[in-house]
N, C-alpha and C. Protein backbone atom coordinates (compact mmCIF):
# COMPACT_ATOMS: atom_id res chain seq x y z
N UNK A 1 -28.52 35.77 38.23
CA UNK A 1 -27.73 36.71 38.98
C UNK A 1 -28.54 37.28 40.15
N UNK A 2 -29.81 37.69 39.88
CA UNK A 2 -31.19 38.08 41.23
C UNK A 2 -31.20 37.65 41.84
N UNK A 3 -31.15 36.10 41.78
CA UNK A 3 -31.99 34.98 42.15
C UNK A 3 -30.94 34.89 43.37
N UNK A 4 -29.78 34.59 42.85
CA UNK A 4 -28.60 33.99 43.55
C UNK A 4 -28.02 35.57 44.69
N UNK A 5 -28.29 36.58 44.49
CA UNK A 5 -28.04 38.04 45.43
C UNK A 5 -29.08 37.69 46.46
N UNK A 6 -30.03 37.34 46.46
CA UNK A 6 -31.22 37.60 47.62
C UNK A 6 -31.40 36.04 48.56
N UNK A 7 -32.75 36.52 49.38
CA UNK A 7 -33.18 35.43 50.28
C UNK A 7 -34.19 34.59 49.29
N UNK A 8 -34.50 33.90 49.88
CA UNK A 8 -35.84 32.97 48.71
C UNK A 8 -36.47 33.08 50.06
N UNK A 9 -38.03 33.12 49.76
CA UNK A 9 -39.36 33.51 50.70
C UNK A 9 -40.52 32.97 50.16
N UNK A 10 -40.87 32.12 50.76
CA UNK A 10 -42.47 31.65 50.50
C UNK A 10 -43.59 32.72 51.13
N UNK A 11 -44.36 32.87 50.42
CA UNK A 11 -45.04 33.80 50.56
C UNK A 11 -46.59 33.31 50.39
N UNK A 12 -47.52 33.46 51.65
CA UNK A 12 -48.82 32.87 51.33
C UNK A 12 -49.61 33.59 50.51
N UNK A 13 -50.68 33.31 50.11
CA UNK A 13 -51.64 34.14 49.43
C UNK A 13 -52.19 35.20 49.88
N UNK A 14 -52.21 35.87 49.30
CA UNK A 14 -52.79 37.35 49.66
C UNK A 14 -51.55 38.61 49.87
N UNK A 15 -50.52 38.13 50.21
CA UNK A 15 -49.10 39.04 50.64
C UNK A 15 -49.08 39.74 49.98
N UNK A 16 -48.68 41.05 50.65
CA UNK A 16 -48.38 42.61 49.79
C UNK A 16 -47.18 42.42 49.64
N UNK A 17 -46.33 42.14 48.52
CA UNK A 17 -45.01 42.39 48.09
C UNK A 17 -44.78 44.15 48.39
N UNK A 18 -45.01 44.87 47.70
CA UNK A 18 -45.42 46.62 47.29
C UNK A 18 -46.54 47.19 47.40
N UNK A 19 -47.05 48.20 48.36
CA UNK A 19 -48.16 49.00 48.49
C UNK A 19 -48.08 50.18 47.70
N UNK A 20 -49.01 50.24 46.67
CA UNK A 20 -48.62 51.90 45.82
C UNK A 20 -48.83 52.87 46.88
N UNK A 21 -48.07 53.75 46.25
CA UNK A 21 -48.08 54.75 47.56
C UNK A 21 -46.77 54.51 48.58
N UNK A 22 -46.09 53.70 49.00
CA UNK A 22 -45.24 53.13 50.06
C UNK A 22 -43.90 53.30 49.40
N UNK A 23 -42.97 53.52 50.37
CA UNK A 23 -41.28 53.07 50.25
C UNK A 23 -40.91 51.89 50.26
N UNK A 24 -40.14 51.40 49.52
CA UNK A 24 -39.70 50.18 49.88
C UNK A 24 -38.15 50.13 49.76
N UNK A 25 -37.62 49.14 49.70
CA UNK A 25 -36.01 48.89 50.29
C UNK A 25 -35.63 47.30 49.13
N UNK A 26 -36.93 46.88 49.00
CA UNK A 26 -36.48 45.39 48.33
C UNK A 26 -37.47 45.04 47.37
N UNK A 27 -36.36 44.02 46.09
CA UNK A 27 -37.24 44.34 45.09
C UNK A 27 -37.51 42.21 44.92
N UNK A 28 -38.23 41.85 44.09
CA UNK A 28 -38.38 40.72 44.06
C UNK A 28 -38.76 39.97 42.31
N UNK A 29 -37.93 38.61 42.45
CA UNK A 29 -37.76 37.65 41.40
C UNK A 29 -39.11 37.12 41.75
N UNK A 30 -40.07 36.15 40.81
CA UNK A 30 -41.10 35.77 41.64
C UNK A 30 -40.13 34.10 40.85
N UNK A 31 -40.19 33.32 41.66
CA UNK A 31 -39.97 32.02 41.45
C UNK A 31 -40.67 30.49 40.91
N UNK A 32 -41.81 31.10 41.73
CA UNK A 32 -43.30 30.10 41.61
C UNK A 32 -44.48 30.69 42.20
N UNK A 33 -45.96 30.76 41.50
CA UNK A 33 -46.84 31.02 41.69
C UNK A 33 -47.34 32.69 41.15
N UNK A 34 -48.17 33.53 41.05
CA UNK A 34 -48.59 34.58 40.42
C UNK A 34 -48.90 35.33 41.36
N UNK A 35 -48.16 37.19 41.06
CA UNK A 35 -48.59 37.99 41.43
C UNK A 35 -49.36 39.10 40.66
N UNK A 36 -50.20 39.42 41.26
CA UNK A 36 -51.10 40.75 40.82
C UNK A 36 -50.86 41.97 40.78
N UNK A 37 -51.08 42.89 39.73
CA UNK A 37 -50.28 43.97 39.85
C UNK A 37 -51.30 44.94 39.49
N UNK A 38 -52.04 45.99 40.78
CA UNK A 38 -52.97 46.39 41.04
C UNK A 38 -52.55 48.08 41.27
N UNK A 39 -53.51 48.84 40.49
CA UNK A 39 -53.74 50.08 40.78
C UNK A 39 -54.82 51.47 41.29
N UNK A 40 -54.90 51.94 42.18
CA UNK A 40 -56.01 52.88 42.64
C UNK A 40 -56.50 53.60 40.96
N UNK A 41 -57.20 53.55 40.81
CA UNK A 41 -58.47 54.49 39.74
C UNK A 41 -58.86 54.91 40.01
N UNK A 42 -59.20 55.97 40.30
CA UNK A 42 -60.89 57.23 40.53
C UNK A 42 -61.15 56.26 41.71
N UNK A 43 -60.16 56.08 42.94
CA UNK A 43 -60.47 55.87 44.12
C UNK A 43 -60.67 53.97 44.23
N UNK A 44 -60.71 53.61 43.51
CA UNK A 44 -60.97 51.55 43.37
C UNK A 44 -59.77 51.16 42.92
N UNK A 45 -59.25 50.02 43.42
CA UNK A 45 -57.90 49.24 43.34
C UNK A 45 -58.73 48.27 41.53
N UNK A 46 -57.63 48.63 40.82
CA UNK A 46 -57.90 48.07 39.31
C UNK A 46 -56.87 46.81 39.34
N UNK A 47 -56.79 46.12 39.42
CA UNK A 47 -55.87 44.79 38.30
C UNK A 47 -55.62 45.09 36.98
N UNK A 48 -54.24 45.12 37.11
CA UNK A 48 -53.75 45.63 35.84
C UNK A 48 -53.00 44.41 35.29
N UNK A 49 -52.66 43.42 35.81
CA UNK A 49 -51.73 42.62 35.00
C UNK A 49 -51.64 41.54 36.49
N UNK A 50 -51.46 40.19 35.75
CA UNK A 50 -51.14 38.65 36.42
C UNK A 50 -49.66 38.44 35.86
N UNK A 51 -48.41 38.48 36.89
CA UNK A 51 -47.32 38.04 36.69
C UNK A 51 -46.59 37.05 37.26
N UNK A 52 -45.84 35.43 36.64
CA UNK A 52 -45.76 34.88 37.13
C UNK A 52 -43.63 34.53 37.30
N UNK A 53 -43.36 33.32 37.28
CA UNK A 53 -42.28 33.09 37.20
C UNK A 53 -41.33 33.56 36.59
N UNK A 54 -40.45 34.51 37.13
CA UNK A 54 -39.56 35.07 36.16
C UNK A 54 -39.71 36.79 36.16
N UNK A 55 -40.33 36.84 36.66
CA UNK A 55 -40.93 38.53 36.76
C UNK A 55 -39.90 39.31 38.07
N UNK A 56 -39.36 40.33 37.66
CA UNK A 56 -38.70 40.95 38.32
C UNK A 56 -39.83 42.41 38.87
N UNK A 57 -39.92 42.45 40.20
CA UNK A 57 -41.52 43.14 40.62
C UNK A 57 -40.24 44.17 41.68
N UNK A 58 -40.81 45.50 41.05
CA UNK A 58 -40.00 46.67 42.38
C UNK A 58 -39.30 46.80 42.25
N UNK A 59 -37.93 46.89 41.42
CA UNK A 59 -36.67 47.12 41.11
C UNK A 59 -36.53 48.44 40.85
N UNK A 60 -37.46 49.72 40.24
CA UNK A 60 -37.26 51.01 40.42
C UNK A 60 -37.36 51.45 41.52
N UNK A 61 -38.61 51.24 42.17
CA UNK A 61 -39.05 51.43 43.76
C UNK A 61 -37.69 51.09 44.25
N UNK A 62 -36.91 50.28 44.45
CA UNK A 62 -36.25 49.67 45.53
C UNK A 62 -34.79 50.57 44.99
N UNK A 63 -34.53 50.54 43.99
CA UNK A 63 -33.53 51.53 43.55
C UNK A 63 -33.20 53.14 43.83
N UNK A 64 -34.45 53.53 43.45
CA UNK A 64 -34.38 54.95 43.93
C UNK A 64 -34.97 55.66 44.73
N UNK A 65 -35.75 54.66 45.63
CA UNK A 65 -36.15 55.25 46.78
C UNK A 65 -37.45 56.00 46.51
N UNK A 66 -37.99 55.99 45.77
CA UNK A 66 -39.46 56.98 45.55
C UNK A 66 -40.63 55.56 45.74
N UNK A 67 -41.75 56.08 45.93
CA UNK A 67 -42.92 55.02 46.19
C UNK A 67 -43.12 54.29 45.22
N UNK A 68 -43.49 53.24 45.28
CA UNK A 68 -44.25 52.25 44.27
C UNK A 68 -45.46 52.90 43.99
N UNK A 69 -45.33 53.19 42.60
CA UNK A 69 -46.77 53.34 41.66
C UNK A 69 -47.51 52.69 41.47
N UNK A 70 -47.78 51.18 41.84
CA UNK A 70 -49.06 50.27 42.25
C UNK A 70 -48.28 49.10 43.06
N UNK A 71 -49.64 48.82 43.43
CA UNK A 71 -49.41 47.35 44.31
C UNK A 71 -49.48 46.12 43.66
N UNK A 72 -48.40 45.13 44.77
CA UNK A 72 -48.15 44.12 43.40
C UNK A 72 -48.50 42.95 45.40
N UNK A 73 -49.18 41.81 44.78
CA UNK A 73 -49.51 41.20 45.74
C UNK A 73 -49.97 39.61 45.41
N UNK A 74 -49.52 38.52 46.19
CA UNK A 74 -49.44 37.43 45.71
C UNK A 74 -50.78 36.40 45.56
N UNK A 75 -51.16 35.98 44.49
CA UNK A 75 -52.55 35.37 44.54
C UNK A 75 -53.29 34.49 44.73
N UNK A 76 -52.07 33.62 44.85
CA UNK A 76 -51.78 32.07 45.63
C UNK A 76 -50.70 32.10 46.61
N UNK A 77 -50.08 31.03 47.08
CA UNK A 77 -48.74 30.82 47.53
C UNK A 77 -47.77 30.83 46.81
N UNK A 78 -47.14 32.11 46.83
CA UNK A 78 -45.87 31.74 46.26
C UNK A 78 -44.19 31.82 46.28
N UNK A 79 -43.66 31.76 45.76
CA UNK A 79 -41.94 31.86 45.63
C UNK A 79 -41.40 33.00 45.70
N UNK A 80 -40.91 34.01 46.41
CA UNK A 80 -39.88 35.16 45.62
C UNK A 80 -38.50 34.76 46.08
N UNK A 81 -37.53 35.90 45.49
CA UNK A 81 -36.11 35.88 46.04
C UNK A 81 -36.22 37.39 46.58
N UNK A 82 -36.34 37.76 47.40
CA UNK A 82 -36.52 38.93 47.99
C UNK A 82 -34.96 39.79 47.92
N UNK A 83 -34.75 40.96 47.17
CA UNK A 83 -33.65 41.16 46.86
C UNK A 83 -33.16 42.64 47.37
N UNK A 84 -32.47 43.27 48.70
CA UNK A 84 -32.06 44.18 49.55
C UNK A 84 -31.67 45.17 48.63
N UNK A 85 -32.00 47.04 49.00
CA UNK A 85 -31.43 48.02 48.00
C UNK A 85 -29.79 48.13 48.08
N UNK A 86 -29.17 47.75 49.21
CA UNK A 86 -28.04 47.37 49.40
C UNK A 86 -27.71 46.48 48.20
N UNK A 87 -27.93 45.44 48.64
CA UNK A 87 -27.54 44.42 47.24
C UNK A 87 -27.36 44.42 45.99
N UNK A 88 -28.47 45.19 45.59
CA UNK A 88 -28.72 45.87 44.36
C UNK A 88 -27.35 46.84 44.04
N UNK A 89 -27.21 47.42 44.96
CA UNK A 89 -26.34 48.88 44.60
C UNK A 89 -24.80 47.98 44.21
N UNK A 90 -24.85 47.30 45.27
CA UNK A 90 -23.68 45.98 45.13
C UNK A 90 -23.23 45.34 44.01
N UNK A 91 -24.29 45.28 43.44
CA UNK A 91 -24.51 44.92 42.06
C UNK A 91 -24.11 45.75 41.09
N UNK A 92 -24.10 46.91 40.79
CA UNK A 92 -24.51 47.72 39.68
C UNK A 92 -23.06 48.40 40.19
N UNK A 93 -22.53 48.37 41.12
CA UNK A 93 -20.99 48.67 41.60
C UNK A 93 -20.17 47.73 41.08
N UNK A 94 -19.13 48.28 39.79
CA UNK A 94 -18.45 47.49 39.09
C UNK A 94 -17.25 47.69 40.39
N UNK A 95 -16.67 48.39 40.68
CA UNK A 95 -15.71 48.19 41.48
C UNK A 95 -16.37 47.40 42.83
N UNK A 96 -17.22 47.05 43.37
CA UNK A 96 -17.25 46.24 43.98
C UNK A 96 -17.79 44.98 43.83
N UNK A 97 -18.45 44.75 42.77
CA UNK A 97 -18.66 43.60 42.03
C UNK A 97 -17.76 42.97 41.32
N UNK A 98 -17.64 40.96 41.62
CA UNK A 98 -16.87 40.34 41.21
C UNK A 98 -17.09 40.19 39.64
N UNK A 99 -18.14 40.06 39.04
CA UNK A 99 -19.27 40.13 38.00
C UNK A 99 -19.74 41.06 37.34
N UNK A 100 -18.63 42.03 36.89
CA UNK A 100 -18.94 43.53 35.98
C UNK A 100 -20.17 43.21 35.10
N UNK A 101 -20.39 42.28 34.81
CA UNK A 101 -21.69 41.43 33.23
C UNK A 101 -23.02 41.73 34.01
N UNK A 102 -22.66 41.45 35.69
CA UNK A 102 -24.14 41.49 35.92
C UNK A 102 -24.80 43.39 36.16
N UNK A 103 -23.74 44.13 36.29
CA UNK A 103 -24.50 45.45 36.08
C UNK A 103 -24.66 45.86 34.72
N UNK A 104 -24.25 45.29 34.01
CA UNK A 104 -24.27 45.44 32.45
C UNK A 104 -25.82 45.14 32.09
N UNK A 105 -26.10 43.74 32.35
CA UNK A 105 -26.93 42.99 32.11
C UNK A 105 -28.54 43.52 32.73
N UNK A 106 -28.14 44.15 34.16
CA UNK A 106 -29.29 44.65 34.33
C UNK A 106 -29.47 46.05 33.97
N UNK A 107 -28.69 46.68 33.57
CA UNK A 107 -28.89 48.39 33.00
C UNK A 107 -29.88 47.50 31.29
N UNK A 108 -29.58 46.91 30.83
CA UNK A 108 -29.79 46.58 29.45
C UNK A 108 -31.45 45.97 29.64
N UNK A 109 -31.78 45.47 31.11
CA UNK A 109 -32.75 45.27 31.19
C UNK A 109 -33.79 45.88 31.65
N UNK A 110 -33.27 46.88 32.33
CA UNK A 110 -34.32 47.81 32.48
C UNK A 110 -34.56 49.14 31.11
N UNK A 111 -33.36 48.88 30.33
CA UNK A 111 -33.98 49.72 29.15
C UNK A 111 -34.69 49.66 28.55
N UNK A 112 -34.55 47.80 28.30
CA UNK A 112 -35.75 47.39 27.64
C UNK A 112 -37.18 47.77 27.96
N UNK A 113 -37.38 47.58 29.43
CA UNK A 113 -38.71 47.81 29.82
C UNK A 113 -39.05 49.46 29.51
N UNK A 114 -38.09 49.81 29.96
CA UNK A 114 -38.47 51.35 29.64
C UNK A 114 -38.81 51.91 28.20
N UNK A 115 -37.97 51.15 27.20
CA UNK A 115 -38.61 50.88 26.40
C UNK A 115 -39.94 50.92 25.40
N UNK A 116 -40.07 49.59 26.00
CA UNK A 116 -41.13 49.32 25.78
C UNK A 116 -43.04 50.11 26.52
N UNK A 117 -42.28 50.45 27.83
CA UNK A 117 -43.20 51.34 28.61
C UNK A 117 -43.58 52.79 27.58
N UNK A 118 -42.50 53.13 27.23
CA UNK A 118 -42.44 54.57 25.86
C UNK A 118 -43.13 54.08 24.70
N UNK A 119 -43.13 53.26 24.13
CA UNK A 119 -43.74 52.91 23.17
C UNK A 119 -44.95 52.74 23.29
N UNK A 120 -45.48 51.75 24.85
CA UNK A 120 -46.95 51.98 24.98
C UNK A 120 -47.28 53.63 25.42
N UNK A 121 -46.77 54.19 25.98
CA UNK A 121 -47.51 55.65 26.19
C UNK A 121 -47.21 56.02 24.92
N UNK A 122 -46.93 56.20 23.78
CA UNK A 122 -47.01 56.85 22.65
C UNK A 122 -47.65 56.57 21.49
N UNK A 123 -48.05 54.90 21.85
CA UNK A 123 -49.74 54.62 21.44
C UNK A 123 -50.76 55.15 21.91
N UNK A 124 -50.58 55.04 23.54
CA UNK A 124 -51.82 55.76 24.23
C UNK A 124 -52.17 56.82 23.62
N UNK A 125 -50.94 57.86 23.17
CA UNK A 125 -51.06 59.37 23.54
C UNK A 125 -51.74 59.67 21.59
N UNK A 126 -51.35 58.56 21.06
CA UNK A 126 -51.58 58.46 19.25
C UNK A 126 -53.35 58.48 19.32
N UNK A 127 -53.38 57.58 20.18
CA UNK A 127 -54.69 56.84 20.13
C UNK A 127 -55.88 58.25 20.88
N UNK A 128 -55.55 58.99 21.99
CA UNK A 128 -56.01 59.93 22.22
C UNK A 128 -55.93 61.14 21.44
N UNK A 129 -55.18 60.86 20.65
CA UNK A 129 -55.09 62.37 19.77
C UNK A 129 -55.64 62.09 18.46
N UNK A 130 -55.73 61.09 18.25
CA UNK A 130 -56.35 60.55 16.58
C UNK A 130 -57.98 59.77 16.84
N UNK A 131 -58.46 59.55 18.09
CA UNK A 131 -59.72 59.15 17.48
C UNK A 131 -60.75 59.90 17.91
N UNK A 132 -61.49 60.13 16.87
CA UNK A 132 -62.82 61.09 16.57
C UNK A 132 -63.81 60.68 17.71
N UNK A 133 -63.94 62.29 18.42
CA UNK A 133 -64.72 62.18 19.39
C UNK A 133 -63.80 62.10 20.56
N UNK A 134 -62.81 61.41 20.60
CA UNK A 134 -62.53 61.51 21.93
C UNK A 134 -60.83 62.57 22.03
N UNK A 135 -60.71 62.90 20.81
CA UNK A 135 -59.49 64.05 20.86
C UNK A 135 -59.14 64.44 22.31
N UNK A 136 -57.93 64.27 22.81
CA UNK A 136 -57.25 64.65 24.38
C UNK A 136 -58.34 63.39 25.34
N UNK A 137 -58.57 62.57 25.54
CA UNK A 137 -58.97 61.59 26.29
C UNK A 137 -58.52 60.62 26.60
N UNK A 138 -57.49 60.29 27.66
CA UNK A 138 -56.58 58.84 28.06
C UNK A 138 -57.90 58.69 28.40
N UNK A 139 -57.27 57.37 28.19
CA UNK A 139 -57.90 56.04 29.02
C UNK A 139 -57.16 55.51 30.45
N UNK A 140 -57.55 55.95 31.85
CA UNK A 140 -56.38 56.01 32.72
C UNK A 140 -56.55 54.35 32.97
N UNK A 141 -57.25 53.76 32.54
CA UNK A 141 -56.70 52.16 32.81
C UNK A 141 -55.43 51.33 31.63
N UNK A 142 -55.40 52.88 30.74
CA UNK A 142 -54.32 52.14 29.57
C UNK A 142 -53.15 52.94 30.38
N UNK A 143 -53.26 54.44 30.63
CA UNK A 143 -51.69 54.71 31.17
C UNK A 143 -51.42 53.90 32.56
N UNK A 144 -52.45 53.34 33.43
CA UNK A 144 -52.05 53.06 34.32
C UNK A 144 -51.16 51.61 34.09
N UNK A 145 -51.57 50.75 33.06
CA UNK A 145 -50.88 49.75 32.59
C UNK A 145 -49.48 50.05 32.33
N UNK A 146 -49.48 51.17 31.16
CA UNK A 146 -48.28 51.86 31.19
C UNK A 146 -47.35 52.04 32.62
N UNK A 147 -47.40 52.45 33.40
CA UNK A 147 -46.94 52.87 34.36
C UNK A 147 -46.16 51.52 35.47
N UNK A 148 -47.36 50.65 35.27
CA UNK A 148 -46.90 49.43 35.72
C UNK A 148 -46.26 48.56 35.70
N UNK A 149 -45.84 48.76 34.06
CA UNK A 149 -44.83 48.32 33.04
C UNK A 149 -43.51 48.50 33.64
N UNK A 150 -43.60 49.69 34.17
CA UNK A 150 -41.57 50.32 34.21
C UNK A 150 -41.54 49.80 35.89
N UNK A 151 -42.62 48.78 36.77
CA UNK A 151 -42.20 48.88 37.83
C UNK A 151 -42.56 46.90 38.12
N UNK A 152 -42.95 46.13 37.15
CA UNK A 152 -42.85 44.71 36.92
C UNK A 152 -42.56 44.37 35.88
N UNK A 153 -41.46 43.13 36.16
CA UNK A 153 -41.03 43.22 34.41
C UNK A 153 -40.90 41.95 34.55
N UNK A 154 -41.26 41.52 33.20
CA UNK A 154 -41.43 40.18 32.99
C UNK A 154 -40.06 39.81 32.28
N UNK A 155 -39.30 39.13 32.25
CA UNK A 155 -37.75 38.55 32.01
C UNK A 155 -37.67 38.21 30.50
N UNK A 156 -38.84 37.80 29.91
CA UNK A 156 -39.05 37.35 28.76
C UNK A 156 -39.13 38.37 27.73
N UNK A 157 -39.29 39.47 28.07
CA UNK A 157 -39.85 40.19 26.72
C UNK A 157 -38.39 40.99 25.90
C-alpha cells in the first residue's frame, strides 16, 4: 500500500533520508540496500540500528510535523519509495480513500511499534531501578534505541 502511494528514489550512499533535529514532510519504505539509524549522545552521532528492506523510516516525523528524533541515512546505494505528508493523510482519510483497509492497516502498525517501543522503555526503566549500584541510572544508548524504535520500523516484527 506505501510502496504503491509514493515515488521510488535511488539514493546514493551516504544520503540523509532524516536529520534529528529537522522537519520533514516525507516518510520512506526502504526497498533495497541499508539504512543507518543514528543518534547525537553527550554531543557524538551513535548508530543505533542497521535497517534494511522493508523498513518504514519517518512516518511519525512526517505525520505530525514535529522533528525527527535521530538521523536515519543510507549506507550504500539504495532504494526508497519516498512517501508525501499529503499522501499519507490521503491515506488514513477513509472518506477519501478508495481502500478504507489501508488506514486500518497502518493505525495497527504503528501500534505495534509503539508497542513494542513501551515495552522496551519499561525494561530500561526495570533494569535502572533494580540493579544494585546503579539505582535511577539509564543507559542513554538503551533509551536512545528506544526512541528510535517509534520513528523506524521494521515491517516484520
Amino acid at each position: 500500500m506505501l510502496v504503491q502511494a509514493g515515488r521510488m528514489r535511488t539514493m546514493p550512499a551516504l544520503s540523509l533520508l532524516c536529520q534529528e533535529g529537522q522537519v520533514t514532510d516525507l516518510c520512506f519504505v526502504v526497498t533495497a540496500g541499508n539504512v543507518e539509524i543514528a543518534k547525537t549522545i553527550a554531543g557524538k552521532s551513535r548508530a543505533l540500528s542497521t535497517l534494511g528492506p522493508g523498513s518504514i523510516l519517518a512516518l511519525m516525523a512526517a505525520l505530525d510535523g514535529a522533528p525527527c528524533s535521530v538521523s536515519m541515512r543510507t549506507l550504500a546505494d539504495a532504494t526508497v519509495v519516498e512517501i508525501t505528508r499529503d499522501c499519507l493523510l490521503g491515506l488514513l482519510d477513509v472518506n477519501q480513500n478508495s481502500n478504507p483497509t489501508a488506514a486500518h492497516q497502518l493505525a495497527l502498525l504503528g501500534i505495534r511499534h509503539l508497542r513494542g517501543a513501551t515495552d522496551d522503555l519499561a525494561r530500561a526503566l526495570c533494569h535502572a531501578i533494580g540493579s544494585p549500584g546503579q539505582e535511577g541510572h539509564f543507559d542513554p544508548l538503551e533509551l536512545a534505541r528506544v526512541q528510535a524504535r517509534t520513528n523506524a520500523w521494521v515491517t516484520a516484527d
